[in-house]
C-alpha atoms as a PDB file:
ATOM      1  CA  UNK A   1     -13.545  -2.656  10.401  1.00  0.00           C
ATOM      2  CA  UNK A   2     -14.794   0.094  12.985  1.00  0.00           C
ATOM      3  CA  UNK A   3     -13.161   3.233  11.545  1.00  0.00           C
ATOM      4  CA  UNK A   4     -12.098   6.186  14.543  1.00  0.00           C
ATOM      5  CA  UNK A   5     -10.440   9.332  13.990  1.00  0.00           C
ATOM      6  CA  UNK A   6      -8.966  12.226  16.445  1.00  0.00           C
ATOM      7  CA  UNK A   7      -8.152  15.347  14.271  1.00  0.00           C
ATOM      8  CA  UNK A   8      -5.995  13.641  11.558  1.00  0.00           C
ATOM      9  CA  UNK A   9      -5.243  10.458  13.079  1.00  0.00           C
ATOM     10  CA  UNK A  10      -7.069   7.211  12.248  1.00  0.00           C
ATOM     11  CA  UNK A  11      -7.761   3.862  14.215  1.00  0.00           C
ATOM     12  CA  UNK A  12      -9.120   0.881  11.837  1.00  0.00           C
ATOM     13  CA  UNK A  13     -10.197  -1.912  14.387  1.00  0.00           C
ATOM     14  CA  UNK A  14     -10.907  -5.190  13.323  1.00  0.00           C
ATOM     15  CA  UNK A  15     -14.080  -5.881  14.556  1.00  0.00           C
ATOM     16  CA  UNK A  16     -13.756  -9.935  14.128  1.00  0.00           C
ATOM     17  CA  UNK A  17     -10.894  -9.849  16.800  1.00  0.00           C
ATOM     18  CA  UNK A  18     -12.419  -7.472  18.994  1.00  0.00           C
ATOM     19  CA  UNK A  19     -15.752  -9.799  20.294  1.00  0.00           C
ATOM     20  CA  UNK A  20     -15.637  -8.304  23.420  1.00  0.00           C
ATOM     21  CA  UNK A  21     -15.270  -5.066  22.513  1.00  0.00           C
ATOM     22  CA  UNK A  22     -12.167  -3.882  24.154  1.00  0.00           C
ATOM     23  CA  UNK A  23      -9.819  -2.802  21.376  1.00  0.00           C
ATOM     24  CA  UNK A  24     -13.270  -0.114  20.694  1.00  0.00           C
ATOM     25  CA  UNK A  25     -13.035   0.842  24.165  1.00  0.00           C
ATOM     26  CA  UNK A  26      -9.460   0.998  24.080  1.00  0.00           C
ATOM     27  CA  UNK A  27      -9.493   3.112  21.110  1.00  0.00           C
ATOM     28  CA  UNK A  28     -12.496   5.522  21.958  1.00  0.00           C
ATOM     29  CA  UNK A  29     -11.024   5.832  25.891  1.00  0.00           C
ATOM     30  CA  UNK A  30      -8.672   7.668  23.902  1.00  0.00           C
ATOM     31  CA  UNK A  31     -10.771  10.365  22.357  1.00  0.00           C
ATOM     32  CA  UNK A  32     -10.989   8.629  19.079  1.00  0.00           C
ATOM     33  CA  UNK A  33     -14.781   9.360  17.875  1.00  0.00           C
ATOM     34  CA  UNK A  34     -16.456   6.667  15.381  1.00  0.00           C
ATOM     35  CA  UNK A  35     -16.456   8.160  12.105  1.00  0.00           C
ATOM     36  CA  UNK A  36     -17.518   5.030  10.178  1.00  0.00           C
ATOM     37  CA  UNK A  37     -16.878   1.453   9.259  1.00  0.00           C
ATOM     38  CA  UNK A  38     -15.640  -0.298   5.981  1.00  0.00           C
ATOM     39  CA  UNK A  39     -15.105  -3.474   4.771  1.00  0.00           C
ATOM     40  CA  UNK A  40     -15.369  -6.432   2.283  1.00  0.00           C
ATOM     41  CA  UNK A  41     -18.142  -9.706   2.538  1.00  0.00           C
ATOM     42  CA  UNK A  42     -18.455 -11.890   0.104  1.00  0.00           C
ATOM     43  CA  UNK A  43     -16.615 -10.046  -2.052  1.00  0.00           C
ATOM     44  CA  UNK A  44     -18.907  -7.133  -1.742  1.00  0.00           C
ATOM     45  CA  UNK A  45     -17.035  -3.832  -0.363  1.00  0.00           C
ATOM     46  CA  UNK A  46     -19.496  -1.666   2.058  1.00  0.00           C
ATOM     47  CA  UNK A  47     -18.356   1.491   3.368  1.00  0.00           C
ATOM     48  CA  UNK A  48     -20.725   3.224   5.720  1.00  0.00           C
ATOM     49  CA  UNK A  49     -19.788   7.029   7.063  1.00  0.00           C
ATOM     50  CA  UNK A  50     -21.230   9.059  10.050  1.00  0.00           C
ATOM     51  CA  UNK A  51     -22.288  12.154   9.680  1.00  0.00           C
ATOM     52  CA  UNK A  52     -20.667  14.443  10.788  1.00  0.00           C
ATOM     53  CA  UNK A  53     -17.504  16.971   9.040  1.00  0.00           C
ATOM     54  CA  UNK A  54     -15.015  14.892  10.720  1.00  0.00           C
ATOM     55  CA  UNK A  55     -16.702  11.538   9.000  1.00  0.00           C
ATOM     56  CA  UNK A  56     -16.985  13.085   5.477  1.00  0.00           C
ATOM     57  CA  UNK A  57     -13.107  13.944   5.683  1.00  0.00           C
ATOM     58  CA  UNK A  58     -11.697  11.305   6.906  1.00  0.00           C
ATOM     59  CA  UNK A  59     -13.148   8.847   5.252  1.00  0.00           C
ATOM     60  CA  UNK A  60     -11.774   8.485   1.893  1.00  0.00           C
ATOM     61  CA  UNK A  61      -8.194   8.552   4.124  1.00  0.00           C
ATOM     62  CA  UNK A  62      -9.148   5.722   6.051  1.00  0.00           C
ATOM     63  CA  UNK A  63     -10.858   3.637   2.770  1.00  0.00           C
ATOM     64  CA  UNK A  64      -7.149   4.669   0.881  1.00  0.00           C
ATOM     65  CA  UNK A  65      -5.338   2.999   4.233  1.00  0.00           C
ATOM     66  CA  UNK A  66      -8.130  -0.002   4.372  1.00  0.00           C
ATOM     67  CA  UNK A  67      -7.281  -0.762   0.465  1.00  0.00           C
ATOM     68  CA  UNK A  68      -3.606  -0.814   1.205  1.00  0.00           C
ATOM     69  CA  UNK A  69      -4.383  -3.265   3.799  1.00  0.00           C
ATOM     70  CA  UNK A  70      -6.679  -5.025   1.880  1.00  0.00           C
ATOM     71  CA  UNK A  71      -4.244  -5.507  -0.323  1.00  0.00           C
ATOM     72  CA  UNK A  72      -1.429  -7.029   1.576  1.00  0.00           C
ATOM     73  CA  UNK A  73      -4.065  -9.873   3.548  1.00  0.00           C
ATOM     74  CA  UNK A  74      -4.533 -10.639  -0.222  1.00  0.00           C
ATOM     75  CA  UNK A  75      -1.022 -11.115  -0.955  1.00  0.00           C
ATOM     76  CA  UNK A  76       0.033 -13.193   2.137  1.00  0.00           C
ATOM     77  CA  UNK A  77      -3.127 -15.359   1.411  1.00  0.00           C
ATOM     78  CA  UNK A  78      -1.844 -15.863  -2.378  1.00  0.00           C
ATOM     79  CA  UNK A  79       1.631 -16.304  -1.102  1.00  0.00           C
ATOM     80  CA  UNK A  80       0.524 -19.162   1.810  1.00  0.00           C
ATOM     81  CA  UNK A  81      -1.294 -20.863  -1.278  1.00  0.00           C
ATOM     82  CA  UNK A  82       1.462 -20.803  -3.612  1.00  0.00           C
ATOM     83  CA  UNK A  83       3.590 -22.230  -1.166  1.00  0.00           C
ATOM     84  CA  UNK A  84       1.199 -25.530  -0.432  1.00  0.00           C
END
């Protein structure tokens, strides 16, 4: 996920649904600046951070929001497994 932030506001984009790039444009036409990205491959969590003030702040927020997430895909995929 591309991670964007405007003062204390955050924007996680999925970067596999965004190919063509528009939900980035969307989200930096609106004066969101890139203050990382973070993820999971392979089992393998990566979080990479800009430099920058705004970066170093925000990102523990957005990897707090990300695990939250994280953790509800995993649910719904246990649930849809269960239910086969």
């Amino acid at each position: 996920m591309a991670v964007f932030a405007s003062g204390t506001d955050l924007a996680l984009v999925r970067l596999e649904d965004d190919l063509n790039g528009s939900k980035v444009a969307e989200v930096a036409g609106r004066g969101y600046a890139l203050i990382g990205s973070i993820g999971v491959n392979d089992g393998v969590s990566k979080v990479d951070c800009e430099p920058g003030a705004l970066a170093v702040a925000m990102m523990p927020y957005a990897g707090t929001v990300f695990a939250g997430m994280f953790g509800e895909h995993l649910k719904e995929h246990q649930l849809r497994n269960k239910s086969v």
